[in-house]
Each structure stands twice: as structure tokens, then as C-alpha cells.
C-alpha atoms as a PDB file:
ATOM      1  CA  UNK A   1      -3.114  21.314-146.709  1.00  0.00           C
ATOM      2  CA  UNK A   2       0.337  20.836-144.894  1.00  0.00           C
ATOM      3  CA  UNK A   3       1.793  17.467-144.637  1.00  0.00           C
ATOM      4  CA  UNK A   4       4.777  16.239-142.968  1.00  0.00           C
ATOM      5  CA  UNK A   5       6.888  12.580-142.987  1.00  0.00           C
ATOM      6  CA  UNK A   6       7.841  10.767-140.390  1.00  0.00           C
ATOM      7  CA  UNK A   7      10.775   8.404-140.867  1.00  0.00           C
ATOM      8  CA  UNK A   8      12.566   9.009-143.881  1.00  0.00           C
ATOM      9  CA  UNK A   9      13.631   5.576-144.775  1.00  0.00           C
ATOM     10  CA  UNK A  10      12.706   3.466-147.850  1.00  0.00           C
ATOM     11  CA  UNK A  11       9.103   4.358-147.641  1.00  0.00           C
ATOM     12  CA  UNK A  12       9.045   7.384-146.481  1.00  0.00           C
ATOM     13  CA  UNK A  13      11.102   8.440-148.792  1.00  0.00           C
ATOM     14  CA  UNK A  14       8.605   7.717-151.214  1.00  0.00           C
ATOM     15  CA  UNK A  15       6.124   9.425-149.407  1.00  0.00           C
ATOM     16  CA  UNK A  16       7.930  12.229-149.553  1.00  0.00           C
ATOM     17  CA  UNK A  17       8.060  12.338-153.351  1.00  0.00           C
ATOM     18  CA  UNK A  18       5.038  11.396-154.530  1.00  0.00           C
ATOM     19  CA  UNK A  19       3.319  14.312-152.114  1.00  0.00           C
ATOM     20  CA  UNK A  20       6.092  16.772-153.412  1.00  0.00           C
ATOM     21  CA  UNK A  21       3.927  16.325-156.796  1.00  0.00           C
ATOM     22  CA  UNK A  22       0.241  16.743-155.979  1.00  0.00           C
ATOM     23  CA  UNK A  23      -0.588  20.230-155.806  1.00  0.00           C
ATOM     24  CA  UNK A  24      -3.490  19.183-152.604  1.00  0.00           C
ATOM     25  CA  UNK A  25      -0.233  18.953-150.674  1.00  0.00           C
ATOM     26  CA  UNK A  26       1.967  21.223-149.320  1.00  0.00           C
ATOM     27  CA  UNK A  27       4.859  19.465-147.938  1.00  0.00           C
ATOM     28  CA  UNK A  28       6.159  20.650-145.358  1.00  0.00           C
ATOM     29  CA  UNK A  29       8.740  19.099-142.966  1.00  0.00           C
ATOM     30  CA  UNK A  30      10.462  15.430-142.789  1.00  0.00           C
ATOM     31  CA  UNK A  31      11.097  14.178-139.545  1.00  0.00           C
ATOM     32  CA  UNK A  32      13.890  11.144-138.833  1.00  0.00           C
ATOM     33  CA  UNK A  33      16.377  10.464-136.035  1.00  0.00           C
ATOM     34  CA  UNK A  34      19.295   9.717-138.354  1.00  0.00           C
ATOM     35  CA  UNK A  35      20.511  13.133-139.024  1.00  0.00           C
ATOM     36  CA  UNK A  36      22.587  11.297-142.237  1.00  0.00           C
ATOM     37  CA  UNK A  37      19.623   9.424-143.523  1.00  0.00           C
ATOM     38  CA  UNK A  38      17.095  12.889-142.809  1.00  0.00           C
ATOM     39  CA  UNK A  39      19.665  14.954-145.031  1.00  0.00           C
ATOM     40  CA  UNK A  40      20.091  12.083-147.559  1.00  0.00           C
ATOM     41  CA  UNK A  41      17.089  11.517-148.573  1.00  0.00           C
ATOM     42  CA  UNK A  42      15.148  15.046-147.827  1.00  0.00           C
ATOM     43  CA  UNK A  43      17.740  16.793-149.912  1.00  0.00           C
ATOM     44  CA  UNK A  44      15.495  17.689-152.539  1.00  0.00           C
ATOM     45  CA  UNK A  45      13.010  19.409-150.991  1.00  0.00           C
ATOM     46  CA  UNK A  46      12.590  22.761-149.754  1.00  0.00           C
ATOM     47  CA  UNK A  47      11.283  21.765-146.092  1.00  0.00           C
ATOM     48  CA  UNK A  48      12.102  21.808-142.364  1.00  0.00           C
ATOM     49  CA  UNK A  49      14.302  18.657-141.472  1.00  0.00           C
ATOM     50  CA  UNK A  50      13.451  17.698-137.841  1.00  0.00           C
ATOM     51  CA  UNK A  51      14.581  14.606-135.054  1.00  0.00           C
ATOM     52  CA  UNK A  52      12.211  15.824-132.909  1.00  0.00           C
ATOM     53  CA  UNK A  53       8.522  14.515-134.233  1.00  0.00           C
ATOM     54  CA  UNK A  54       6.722  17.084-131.762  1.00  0.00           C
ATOM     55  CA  UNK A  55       8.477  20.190-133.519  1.00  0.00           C
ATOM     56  CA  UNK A  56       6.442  18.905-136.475  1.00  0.00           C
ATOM     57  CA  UNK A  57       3.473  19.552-135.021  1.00  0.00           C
ATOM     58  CA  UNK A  58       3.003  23.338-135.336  1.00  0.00           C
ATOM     59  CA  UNK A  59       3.805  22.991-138.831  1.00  0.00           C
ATOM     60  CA  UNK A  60       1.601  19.975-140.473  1.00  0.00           C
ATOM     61  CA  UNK A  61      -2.420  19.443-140.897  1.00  0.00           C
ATOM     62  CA  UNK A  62      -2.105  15.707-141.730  1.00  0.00           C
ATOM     63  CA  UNK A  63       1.327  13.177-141.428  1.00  0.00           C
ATOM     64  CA  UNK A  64       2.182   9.987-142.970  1.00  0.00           C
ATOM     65  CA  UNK A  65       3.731   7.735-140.360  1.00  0.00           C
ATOM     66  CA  UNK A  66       6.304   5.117-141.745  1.00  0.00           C
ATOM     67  CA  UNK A  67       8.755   3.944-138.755  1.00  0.00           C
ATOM     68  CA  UNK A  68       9.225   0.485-137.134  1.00  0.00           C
ATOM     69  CA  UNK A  69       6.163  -0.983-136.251  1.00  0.00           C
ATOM     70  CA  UNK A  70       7.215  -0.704-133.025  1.00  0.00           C
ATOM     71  CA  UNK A  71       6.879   3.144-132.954  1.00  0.00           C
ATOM     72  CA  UNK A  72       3.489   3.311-134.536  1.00  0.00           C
ATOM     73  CA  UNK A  73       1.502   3.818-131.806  1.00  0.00           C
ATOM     74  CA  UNK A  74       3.325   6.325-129.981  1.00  0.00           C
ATOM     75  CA  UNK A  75       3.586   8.609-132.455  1.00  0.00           C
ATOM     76  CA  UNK A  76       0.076   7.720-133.981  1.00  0.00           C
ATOM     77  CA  UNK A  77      -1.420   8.825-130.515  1.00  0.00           C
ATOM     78  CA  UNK A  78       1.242  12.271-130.192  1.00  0.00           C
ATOM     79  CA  UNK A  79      -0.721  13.586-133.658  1.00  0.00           C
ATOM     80  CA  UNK A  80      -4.178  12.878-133.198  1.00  0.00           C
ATOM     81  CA  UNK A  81      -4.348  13.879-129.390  1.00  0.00           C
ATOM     82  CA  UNK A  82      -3.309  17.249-131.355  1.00  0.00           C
ATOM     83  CA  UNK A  83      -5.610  17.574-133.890  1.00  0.00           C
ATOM     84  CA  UNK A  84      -3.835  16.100-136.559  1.00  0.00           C
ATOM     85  CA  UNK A  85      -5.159  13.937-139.472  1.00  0.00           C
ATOM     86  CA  UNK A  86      -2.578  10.281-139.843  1.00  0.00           C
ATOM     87  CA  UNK A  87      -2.142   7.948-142.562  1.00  0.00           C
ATOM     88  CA  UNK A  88       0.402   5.217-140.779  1.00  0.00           C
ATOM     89  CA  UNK A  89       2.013   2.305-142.706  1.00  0.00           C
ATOM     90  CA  UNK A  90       0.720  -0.867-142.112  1.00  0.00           C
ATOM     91  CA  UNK A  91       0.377  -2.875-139.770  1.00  0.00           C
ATOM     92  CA  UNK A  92      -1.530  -0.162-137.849  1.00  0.00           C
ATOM     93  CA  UNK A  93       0.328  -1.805-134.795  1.00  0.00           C
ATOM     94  CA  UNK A  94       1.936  -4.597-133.137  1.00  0.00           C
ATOM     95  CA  UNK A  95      -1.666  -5.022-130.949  1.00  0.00           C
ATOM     96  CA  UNK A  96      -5.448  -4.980-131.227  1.00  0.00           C
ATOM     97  CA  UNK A  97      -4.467  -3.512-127.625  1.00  0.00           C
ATOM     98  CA  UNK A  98      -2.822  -0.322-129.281  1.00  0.00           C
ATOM     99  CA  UNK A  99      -4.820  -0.659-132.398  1.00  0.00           C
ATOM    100  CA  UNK A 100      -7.948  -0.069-130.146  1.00  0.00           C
ATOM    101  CA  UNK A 101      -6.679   2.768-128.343  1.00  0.00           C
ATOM    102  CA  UNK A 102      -5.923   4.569-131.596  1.00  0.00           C
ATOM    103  CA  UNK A 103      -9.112   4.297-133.315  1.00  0.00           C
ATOM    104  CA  UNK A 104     -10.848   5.717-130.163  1.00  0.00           C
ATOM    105  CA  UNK A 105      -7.883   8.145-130.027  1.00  0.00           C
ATOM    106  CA  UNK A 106      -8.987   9.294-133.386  1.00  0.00           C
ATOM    107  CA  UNK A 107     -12.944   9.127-132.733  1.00  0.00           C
ATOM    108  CA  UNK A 108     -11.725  11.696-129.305  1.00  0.00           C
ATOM    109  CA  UNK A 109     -10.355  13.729-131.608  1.00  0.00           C
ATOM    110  CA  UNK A 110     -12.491  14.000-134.858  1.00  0.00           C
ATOM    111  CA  UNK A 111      -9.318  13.382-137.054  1.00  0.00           C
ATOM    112  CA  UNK A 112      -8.777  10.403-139.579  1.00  0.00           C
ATOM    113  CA  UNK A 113      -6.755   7.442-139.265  1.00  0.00           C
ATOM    114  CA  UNK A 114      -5.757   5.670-141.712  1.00  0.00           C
ATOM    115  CA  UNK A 115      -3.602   2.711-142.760  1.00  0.00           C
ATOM    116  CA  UNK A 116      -1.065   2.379-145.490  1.00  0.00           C
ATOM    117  CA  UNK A 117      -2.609  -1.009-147.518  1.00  0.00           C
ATOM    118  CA  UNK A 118      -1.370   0.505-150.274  1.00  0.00           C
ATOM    119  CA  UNK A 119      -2.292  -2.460-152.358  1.00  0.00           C
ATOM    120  CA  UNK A 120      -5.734  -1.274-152.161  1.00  0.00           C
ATOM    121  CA  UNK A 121      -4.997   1.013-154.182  1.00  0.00           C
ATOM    122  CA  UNK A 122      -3.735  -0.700-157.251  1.00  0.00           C
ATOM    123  CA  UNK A 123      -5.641  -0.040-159.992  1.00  0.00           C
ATOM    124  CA  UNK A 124      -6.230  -3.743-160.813  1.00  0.00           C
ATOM    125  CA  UNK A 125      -7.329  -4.455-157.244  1.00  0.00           C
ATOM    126  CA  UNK A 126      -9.652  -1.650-157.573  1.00  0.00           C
ATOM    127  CA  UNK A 127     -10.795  -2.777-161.140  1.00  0.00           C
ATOM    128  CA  UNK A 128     -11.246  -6.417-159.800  1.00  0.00           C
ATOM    129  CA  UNK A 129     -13.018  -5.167-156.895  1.00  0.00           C
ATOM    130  CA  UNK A 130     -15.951  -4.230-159.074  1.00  0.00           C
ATOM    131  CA  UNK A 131     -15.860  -7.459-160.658  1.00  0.00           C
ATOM    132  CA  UNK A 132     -16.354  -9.623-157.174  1.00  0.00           C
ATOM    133  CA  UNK A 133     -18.911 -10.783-155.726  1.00  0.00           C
ATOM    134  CA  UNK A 134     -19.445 -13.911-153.721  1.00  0.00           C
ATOM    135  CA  UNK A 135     -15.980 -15.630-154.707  1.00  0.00           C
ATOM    136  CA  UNK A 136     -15.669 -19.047-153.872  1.00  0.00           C
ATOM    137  CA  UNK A 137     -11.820 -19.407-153.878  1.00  0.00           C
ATOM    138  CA  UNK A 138      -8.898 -17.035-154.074  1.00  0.00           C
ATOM    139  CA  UNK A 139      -5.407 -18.127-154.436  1.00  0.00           C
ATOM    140  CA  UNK A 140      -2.198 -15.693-153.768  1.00  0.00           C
ATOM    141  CA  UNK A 141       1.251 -15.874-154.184  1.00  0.00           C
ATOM    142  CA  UNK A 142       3.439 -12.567-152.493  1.00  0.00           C
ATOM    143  CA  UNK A 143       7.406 -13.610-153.153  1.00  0.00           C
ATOM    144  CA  UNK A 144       9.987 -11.508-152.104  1.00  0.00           C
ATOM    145  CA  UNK A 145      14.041 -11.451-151.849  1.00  0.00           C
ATOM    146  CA  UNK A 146      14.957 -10.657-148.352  1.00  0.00           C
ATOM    147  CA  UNK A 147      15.422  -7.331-147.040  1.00  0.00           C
ATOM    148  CA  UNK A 148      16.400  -6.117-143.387  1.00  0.00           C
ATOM    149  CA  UNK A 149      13.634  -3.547-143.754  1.00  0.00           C
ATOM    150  CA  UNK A 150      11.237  -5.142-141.984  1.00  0.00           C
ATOM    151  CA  UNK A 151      12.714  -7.141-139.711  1.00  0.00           C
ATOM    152  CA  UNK A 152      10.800  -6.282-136.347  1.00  0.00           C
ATOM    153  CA  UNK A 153       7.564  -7.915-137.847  1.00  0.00           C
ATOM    154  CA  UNK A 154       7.243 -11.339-139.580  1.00  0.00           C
ATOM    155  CA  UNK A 155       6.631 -12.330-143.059  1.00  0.00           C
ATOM    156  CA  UNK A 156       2.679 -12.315-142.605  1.00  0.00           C
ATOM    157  CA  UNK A 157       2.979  -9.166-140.646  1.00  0.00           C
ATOM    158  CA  UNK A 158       5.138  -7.505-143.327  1.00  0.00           C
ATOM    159  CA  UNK A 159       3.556  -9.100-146.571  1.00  0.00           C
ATOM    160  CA  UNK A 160       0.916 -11.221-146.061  1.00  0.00           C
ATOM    161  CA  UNK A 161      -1.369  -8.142-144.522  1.00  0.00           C
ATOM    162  CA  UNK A 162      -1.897  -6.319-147.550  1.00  0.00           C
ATOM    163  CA  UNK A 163      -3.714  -9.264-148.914  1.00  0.00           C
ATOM    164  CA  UNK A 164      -5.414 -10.527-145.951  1.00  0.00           C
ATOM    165  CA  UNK A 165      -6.753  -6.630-146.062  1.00  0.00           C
ATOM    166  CA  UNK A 166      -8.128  -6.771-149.484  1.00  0.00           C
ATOM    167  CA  UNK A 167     -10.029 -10.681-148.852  1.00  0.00           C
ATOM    168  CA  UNK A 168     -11.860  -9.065-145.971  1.00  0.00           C
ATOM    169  CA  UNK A 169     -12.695  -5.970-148.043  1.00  0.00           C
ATOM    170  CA  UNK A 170     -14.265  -8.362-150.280  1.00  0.00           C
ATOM    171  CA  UNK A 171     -15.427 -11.487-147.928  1.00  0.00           C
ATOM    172  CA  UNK A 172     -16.873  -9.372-144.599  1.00  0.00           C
ATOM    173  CA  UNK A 173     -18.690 -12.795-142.841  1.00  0.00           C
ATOM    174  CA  UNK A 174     -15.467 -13.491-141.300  1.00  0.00           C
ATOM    175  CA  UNK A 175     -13.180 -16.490-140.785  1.00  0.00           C
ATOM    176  CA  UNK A 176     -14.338 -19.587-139.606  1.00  0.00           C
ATOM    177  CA  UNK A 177     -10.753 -21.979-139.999  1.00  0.00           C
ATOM    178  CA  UNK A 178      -7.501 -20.826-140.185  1.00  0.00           C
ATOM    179  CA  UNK A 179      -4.384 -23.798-141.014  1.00  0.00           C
ATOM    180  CA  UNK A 180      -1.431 -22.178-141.057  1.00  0.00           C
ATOM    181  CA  UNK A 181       2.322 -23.075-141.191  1.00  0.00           C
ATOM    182  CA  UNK A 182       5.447 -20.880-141.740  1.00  0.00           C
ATOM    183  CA  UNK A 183       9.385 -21.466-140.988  1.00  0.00           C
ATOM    184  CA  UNK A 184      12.375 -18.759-139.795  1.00  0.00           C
ATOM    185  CA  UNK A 185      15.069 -19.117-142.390  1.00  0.00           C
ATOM    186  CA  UNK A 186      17.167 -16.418-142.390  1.00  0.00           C
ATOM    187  CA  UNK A 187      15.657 -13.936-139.570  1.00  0.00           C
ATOM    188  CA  UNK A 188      14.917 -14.916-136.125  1.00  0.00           C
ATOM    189  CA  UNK A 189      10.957 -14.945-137.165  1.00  0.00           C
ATOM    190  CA  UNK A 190       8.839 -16.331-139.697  1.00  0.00           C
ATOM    191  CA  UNK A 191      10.109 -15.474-143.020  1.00  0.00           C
ATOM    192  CA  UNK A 192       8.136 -17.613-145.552  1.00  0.00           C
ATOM    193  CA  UNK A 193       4.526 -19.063-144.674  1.00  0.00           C
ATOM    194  CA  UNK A 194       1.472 -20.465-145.877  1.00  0.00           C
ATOM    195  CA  UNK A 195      -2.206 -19.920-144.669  1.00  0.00           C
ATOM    196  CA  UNK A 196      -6.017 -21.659-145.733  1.00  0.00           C
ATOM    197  CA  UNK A 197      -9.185 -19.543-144.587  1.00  0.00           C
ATOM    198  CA  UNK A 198     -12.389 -20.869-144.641  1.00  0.00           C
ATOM    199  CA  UNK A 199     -15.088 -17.986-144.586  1.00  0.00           C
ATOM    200  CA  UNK A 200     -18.465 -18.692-142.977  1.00  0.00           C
ATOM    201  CA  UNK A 201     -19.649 -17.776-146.646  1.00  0.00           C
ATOM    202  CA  UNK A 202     -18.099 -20.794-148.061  1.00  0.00           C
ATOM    203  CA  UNK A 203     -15.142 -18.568-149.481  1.00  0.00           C
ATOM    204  CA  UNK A 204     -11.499 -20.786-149.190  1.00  0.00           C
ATOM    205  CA  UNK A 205      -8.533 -18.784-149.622  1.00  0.00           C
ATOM    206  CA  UNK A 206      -5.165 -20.204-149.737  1.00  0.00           C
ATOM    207  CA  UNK A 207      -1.941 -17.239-149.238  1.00  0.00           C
ATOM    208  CA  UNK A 208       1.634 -17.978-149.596  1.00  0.00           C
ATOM    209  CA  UNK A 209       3.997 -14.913-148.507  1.00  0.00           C
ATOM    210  CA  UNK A 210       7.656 -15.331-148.632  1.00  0.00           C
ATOM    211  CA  UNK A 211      10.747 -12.660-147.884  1.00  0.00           C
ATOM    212  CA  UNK A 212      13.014 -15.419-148.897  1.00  0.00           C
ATOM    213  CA  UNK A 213      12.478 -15.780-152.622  1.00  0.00           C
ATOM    214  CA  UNK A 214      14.799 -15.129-155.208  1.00  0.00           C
ATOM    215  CA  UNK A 215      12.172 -13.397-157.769  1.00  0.00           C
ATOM    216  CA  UNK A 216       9.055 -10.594-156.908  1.00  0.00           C
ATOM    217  CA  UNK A 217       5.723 -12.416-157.868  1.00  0.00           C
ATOM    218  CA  UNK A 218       2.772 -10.621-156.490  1.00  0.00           C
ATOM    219  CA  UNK A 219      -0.347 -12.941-157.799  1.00  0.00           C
ATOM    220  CA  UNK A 220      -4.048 -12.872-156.870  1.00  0.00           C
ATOM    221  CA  UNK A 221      -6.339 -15.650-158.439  1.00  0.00           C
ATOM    222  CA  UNK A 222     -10.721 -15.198-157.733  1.00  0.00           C
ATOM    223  CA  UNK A 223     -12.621 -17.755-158.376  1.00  0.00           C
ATOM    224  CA  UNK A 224     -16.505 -17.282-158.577  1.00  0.00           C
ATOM    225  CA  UNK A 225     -19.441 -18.796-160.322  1.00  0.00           C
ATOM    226  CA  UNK A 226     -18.772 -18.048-164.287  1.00  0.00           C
ATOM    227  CA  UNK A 227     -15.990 -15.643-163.809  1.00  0.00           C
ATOM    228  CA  UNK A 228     -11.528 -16.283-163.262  1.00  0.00           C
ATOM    229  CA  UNK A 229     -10.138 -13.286-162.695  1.00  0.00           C
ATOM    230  CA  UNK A 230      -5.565 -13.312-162.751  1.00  0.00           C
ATOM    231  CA  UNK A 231      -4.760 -10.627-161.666  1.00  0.00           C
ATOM    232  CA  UNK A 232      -0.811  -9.809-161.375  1.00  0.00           C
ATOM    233  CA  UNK A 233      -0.087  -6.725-158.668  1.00  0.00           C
ATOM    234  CA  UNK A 234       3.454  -5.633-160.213  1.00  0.00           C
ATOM    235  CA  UNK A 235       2.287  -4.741-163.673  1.00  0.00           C
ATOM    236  CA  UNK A 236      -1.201  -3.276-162.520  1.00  0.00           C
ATOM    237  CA  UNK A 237      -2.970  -6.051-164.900  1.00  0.00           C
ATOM    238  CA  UNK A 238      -5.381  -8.545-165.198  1.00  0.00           C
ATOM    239  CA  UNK A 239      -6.716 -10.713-166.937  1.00  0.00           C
ATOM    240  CA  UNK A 240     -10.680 -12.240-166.582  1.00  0.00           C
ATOM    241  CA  UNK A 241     -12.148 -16.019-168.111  1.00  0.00           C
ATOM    242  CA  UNK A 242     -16.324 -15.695-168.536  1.00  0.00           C
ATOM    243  CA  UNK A 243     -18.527 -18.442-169.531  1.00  0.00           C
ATOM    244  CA  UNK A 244     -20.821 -17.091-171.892  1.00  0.00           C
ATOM    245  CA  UNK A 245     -23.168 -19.157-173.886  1.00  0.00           C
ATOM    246  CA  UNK A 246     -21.433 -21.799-173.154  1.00  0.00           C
ATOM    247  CA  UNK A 247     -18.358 -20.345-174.414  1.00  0.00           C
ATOM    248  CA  UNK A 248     -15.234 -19.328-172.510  1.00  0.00           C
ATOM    249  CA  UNK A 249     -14.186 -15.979-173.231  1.00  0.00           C
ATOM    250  CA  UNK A 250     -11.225 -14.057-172.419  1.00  0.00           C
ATOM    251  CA  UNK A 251     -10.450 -10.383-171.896  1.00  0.00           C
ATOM    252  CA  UNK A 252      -7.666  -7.844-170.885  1.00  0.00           C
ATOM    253  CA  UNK A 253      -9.687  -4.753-169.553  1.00  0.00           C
ATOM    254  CA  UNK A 254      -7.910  -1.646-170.063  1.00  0.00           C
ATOM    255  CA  UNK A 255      -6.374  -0.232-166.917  1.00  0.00           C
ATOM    256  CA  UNK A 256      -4.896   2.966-166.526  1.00  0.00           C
ATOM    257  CA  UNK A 257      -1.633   2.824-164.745  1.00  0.00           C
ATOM    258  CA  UNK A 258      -1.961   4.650-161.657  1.00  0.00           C
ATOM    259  CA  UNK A 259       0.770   4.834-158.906  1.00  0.00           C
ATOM    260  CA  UNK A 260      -0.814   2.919-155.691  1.00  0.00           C
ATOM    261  CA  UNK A 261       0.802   5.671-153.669  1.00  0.00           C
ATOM    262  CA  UNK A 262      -0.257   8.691-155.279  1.00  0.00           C
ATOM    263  CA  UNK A 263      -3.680   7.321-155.625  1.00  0.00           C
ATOM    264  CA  UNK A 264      -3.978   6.423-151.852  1.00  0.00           C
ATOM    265  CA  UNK A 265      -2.867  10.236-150.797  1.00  0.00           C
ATOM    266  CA  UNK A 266      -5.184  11.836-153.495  1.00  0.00           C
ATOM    267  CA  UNK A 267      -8.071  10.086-152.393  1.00  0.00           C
ATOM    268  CA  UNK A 268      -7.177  10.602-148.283  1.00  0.00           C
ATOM    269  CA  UNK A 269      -6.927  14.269-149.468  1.00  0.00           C
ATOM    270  CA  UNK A 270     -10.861  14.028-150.146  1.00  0.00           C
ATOM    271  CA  UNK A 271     -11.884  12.823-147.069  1.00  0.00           C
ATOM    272  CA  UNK A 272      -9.920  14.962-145.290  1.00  0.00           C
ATOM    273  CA  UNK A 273     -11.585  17.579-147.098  1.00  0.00           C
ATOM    274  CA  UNK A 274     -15.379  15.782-146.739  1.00  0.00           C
ATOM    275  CA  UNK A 275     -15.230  15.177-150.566  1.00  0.00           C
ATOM    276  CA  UNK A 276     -15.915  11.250-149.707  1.00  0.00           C
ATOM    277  CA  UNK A 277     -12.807   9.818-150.500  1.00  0.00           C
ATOM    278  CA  UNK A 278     -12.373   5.688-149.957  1.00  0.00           C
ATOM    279  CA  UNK A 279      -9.640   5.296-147.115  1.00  0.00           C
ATOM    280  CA  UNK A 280      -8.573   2.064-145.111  1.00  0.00           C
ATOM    281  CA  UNK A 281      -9.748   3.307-141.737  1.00  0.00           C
ATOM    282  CA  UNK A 282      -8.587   2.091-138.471  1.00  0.00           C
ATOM    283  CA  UNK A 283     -11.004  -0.311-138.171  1.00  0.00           C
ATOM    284  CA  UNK A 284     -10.620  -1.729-140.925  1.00  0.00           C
ATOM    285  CA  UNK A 285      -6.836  -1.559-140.318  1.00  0.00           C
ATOM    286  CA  UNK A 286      -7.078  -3.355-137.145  1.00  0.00           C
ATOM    287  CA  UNK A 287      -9.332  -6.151-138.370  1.00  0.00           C
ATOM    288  CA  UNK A 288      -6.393  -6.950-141.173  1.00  0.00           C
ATOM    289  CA  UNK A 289      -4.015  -6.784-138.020  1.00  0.00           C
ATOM    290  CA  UNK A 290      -6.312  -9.188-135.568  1.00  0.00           C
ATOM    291  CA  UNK A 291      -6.471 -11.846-138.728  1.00  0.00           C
ATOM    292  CA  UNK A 292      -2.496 -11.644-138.908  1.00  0.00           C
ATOM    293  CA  UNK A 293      -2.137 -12.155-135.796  1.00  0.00           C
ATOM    294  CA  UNK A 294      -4.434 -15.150-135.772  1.00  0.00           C
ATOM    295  CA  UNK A 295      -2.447 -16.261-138.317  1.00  0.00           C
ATOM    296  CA  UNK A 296       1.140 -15.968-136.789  1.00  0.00           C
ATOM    297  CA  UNK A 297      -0.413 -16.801-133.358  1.00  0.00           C
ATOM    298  CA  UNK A 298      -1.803 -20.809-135.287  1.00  0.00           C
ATOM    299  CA  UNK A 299       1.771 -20.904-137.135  1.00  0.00           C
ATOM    300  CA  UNK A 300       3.945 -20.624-133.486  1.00  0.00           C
ATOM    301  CA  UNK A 301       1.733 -22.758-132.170  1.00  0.00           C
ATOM    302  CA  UNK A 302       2.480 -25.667-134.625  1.00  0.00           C
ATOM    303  CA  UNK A 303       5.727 -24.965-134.559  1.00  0.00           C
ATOM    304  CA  UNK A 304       6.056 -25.596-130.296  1.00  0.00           C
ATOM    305  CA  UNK A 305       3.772 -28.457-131.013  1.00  0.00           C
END
């Protein structure tokens, strides 16, 4: 199946390796305004190198969207109105406006959308995900040194999402509170912030996500009845407390170390091909946006208050 990648920056660059190695791909074509930056970082591959993203489209089956936020849903819309299959980066927009108009661009066109939470991915996540059940509280912690990346979107928008994405996957009876507060410190918007979300299960999760951090932690802490689950995002790990018999025990389930990346295209690759492969749709793309938004949306308005 051809694939192509659009924006050949950080992430797309990685794109553009990891579906140079799995045979279901054929990649085909890199697409990137910045003729320096196309040549730079395509170099190693034997495909077309394109500014223009509508020359891609006689040559790809599916594309993997990774440009400013600002650009998603133009381009989003230019594939699936023709036919083509598109895994974007998140957020899946800068609007449930544009968000909307994309899933029912895709549903017009019988082609799948789907959005880059790669974290979903992670084996750990995935592991932990068929540990939880009704949690009661989860605690995270996403720090991060600052990078002019991302720049266009705020720290929730940017970070923040890929764990608001994996609570709902887990807690779908939606938020009933959200207290939120978050500062600019050295961009123009919110660069470190901190959020508590009462579900109308009872579930209370508490996220800090800072750009602004002088070392990476990525930790995600469930709490439900008889179980503690650690589970640490970088190394792919965790670690679960049970009560049993009145004893605590602890164990270190064996994971096997996946890539996130390569994981998320293999299984897109099966539902693409109707082989039932586990995707983050649009849908479920957009409700991760509309909850960041909420959240950014309560964190401006203390701010002016």
C-alpha cells in the first residue's frame, strides 16, 4: 500500500523511517515546503520529494499528516475528498468546528481518519489498559525542556492531549468538573499547567504538563479498588501493587518493547486492509481535542479573572 509524508520536520521525519521498514508500506513520496529541510531529511530514501502536497496525490493510498496544527485541516480535507486514507498528528485540529467537518469529510468519503496519540500505543499503556477498570484516581506527570516545535499550540494542546486521550479511552461517562490553572513562561501561551477532572463515575484525575522543565518525566499513576498500577511512558514499564489475602504484592509484568510508532502504523495498516486493527478515529480524536480545549478555555479564563 503506498504511503506518503507530509511535512518532513522532527516527526515526520520519523514517520518516514519507521514506514521505510515495514514491508505493508511502500513509501513513496515526502512532501515539505522547505526545499533544504525536504532534501535533508528525505535523503535516504528512494522517493519523490514534492512542495506541492496535491502532486502527492496520484502517487499515495494512505498519508501521515505532521505540519503545524494550523495546516491540519486543509490538507486533512485535500486527501480524503480524494479517496485517500489519513493518519494526522495530534491535535486533529485547532476546532471541534474543523474537527467536525473532517470526520464527516471522511464518513463522505469511506476513507479512515485517524489521529497520531501515539501514546496509545505504548506497550505499557496498552498492557495497563487491560488491567483497568473502574479507576478511582489517576495521577500524571508529562515534563518537558522547551522546544520551538510546537509553538502554535499550548502546553495542554501539545502535551497534555495524549493523556487526556488515553483517560477517556478508559473513563467514557465524561467530565463533570474541570479546575484548571497554567502560566506563559517562556512562549506567548501556556507553557506549564495543571488540571483536576472529576468524572460522573467518581473517577478524579489530576495532570500536570510542562514544556518548561529541565528533565523528560512521562508518569501515569491508576488507582482502583485492590490494584496501583506506575506506570513510566519513557522506558515502556510498569510496575502493579495487588492486595491479595491481605497481602500486598508487587510485580513487573514482562513487556515487550515495541516502538509506539511502528506499532500505531502496523495496526492502521489492518484496518485499512479490514483486518480490524485498533486506531484513534476522528471521533475519538476530536473528543481528546473538545476536553483540551475545555481545559485551556477554564485556564484563560482564570487568568483574565
Amino acid at each position: 500500500m503506498r504511503v506518503g509524508v507530509i511535512g518532513i520536520g522532527a516527526m515526520g521525519s520519523n514517520h518516514l523511517r519507521v514506514l521505510s521498514q515495514l514491508p505493508p508500506w511502500r513509501l513513496t513520496c515526502a512532501v515539505d515546503i522547505d526545499a533544504e529541510n525536504l532534501e535533508k531529511n528525505s535523503r535516504p530514501y528512494d522517493i519523490a520529494r514534492l512542495s506541492d502536497p496535491r502532486r502527492a496525490l496520484d502517487l499515495v493510498d494512505v498519508v501521515a499528516i505532521a505540519v503545524p496544527t494550523i495546516e491540519h485541516f486543509a490538507l486533512c480535507r485535500l486527501f480524503l475528498e480524494n479517496g485517500k486514507h489519513v493518519l494526522v498528528e495530534k491535535p486533529i485540529s485547532r476546532t471541534l468546528e474543523e474537527a467536525d467537518e473532517l470526520v464527516a469529510a471522511a464518513e463522505r468519503s469511506g476513507r479512515l481518519l485517524a489521529v497520531g496519540h501515539l501514546e496509545r500505543f505504548n506497550p505499557a499503556v496498552v498492557h495497563a489498559g487491560r488491567l483497568v477498570e473502574r479507576p478511582l484516581f489517576i495521577e500524571v506527570q508529562r515534563l518537558g525542556s522547551f522546544s520551538p516545535r510546537s509553538l502554535d499550540i499550548d502546553v495542554i494542546m501539545d502535551l497534555m492531549i495524549h493523556d487526556l486521550d488515553i483517560i477517556l479511552s478508559w473513563d467514557r461517562s465524561g467530565v463533570r468538573e474541570i479546575r484548571a490553572s497554567g502560566v506563559p513562561i517562556i512562549s506567548s501561551r501556556i507553557d506549564i499547567a495543571n488540571v483536576r477532572l472529576e468524572f460522573h463515575s467518581g473517577l478524579v484525575a489530576n495532570l500536570t504538563a510542562s514544556r518548561v522543565s529541565q528533565e523528560k518525566t512521562r508518569k501515569l499513576r491508576v488507582f482502583q479498588k485492590n490494584l496501583y498500577i506506575s506506570l513510566d511512558y519513557k522506558e515502556r514499564r510498569l510496575k502493579m501493587f495487588q492486595l491479595h489475602d491481605g497481602r500486598i504484592l508487587q510485580e513487573f509484568p514482562e513487556i515487550e518493547d515495541v516502538e509506539p510508532l511502528a506499532a500505531m502504523w502496523r495496526a492502521f495498516h489492518q484496518a485499512v486492509s479490514g483486518a480490524g486493527g485498533t486506531i484513534v478515529s476522528g471521533r475519538e480524536g476530536r473528543e481528546a481535542l473538545a476536553l483540551a480545549l475545555a481545559i485551556s478555555a477554564t485556564v484563560d479564563g482564570d487568568r483574565r479573572a
